[in-house]
Protein backbone atom coordinates (compact mmCIF):
# COMPACT_ATOMS: atom_id res chain seq x y z
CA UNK A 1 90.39 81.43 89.26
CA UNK A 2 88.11 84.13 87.33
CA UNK A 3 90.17 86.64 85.96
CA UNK A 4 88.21 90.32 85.34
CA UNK A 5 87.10 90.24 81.35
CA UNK A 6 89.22 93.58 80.81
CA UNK A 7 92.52 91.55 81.74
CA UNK A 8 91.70 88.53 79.64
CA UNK A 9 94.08 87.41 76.42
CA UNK A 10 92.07 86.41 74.24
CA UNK A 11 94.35 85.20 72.07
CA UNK A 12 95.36 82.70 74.43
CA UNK A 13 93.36 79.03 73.67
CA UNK A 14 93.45 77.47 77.38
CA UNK A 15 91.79 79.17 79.83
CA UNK A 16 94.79 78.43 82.07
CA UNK A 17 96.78 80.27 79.72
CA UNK A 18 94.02 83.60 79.11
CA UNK A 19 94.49 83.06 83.45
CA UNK A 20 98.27 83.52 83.48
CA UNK A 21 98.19 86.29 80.94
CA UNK A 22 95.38 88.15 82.91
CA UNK A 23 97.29 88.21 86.12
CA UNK A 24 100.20 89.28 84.05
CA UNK A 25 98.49 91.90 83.48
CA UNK A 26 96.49 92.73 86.03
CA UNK A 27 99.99 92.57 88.22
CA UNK A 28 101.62 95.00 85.31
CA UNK A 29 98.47 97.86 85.35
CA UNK A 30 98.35 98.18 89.03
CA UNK A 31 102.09 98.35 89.89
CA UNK A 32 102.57 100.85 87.13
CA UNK A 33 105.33 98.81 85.50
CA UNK A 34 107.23 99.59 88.77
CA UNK A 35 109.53 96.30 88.79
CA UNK A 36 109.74 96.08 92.93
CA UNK A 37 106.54 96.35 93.09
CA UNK A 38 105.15 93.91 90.72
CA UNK A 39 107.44 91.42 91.98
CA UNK A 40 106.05 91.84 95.36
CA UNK A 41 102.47 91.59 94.29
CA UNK A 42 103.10 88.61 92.33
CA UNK A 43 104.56 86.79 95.54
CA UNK A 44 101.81 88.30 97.44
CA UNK A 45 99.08 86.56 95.18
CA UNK A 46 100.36 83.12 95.84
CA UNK A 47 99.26 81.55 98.77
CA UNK A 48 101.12 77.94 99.66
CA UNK A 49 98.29 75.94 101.09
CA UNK A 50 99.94 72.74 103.08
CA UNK A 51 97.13 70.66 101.63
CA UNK A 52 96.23 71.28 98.28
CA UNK A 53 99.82 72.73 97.06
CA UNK A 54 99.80 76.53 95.81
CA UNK A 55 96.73 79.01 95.63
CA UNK A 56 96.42 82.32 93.70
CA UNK A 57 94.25 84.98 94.52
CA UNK A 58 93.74 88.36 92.67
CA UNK A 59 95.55 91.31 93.71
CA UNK A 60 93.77 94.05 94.63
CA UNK A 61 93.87 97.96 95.20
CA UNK A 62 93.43 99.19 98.37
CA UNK A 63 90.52 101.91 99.15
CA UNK A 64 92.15 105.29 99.68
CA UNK A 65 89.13 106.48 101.15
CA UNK A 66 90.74 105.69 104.41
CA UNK A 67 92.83 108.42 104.28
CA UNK A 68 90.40 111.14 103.73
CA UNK A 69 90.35 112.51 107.27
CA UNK A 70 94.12 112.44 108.14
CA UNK A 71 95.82 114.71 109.67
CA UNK A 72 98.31 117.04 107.97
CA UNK A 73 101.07 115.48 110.48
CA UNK A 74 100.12 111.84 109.45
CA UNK A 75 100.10 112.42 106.07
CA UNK A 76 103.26 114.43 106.00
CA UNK A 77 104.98 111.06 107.96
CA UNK A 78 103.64 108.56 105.57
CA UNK A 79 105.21 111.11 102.83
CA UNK A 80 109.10 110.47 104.27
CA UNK A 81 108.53 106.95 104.50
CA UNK A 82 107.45 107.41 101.13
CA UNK A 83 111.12 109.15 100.22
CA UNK A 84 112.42 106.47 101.54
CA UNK A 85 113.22 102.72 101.64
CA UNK A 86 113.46 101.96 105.76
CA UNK A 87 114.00 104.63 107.65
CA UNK A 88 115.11 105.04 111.34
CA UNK A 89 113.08 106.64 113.74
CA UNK A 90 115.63 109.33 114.53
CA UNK A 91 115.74 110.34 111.05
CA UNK A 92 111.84 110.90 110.69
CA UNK A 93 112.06 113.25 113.75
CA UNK A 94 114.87 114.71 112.55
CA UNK A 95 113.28 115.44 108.74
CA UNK A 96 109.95 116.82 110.33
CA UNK A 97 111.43 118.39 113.34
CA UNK A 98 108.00 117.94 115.22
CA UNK A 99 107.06 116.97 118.64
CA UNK A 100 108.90 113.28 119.20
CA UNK A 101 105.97 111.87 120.77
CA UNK A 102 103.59 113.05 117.98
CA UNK A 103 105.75 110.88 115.47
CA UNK A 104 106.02 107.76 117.75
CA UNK A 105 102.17 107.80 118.27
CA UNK A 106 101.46 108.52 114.29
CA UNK A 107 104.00 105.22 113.21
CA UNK A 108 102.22 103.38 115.74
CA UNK A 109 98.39 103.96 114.37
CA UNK A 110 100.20 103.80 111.10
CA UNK A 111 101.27 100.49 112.26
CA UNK A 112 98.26 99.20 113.27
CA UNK A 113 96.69 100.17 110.31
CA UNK A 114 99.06 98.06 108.44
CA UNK A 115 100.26 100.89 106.16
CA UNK A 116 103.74 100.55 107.21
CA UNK A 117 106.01 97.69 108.85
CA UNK A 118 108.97 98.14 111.19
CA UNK A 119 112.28 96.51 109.39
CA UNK A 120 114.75 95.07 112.22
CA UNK A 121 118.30 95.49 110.32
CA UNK A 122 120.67 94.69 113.63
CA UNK A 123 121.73 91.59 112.32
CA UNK A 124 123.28 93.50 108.94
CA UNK A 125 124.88 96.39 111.57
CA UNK A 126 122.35 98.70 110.18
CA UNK A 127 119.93 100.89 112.36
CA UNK A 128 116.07 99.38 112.57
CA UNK A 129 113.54 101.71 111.01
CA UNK A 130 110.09 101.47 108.89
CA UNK A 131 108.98 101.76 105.50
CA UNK A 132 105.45 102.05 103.73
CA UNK A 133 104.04 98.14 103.18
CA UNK A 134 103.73 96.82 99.72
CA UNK A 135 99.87 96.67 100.00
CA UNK A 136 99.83 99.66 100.45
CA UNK A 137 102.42 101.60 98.86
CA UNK A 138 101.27 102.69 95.62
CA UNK A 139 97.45 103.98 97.51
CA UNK A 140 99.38 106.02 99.98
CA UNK A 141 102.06 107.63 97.13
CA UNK A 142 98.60 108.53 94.87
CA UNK A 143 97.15 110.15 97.99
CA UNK A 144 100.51 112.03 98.70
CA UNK A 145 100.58 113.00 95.20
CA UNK A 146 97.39 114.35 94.97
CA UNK A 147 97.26 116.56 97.48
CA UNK A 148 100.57 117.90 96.88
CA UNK A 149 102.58 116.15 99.22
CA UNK A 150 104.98 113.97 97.11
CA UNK A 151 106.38 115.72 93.81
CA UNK A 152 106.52 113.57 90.58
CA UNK A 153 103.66 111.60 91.21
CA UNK A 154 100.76 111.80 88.73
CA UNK A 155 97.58 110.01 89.50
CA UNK A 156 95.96 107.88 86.28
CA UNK A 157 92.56 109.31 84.81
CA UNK A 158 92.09 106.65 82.58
């Protein structure tokens, strides 16, 4: 595993341990200290192989250039997923009170893009619904916030 030079410990003596530290804190920079999602990118960056035990690969950012040429009604769906944890399909139509078949067809490219997942709850007696992916969470909420779409959130310059 080769760890980027700006995320290496130095301190550390083994190069297993200047590793661990590096994806320590690689994992802390790009989740933004947000506890969820570092856990989930952690778990995310080990792959069990059935042969040679556990792998780790590097997290990475996604591109947000993908979302350069969205529509206003896209973007404005990915934002109440973004308010959200899972969210029922009723209750998205009912936030944006737009055309129901505009909403279904945007969650389905959405989807298929892999930017969001659907989240079967019938087994807990709670109503199915979707929410944003972890890949892709924190890309989507920078977009949101930076063209206005989701208050509080403040995208890094440094």
């Amino acid at each position: 595993l080769r760890v980027p030079r700006q995320y290496m410990d130095t301190a550390q003596e083994e190069i297993e341990e200047r590793n661990r530290a590096g994806i320590y804190n690689m994992i802390a920079s790009l989740s933004r200290g947000n506890p969820s999602i570092a856990i989930r990118m952690f778990a995310d960056a080990i792959r069990l192989n059935p042969d040679s035990g556990a792998e780790v690969v590097l997290p990475v950012t996604s591109d947000d250039k993908v979302f350069d040429g969205l529509s206003l009604e896209m973007l404005l769906v990915l934002r109440v997923l973004a308010q959200s944890e899972v969210i029922a399909i009723e209750d998205v139509i009912s936030n944006l009170r737009m055309d129901e078949s505009l909403i279904r067809t945007t969650l389905h490219i959405a989807e298929l893009r892999g930017w969001i997942e659907h989240i079967d709850r019938s087994e807990k007696g709670l109503r199915s619904g979707y929410r944003l992916t972890w890949t892709w969470f924190r890309t989507i909420t920078q977009v949101l916030g930076r063209k206005n779409l989701l208050a509080g959130v403040t995208e890094d310059i440094s």
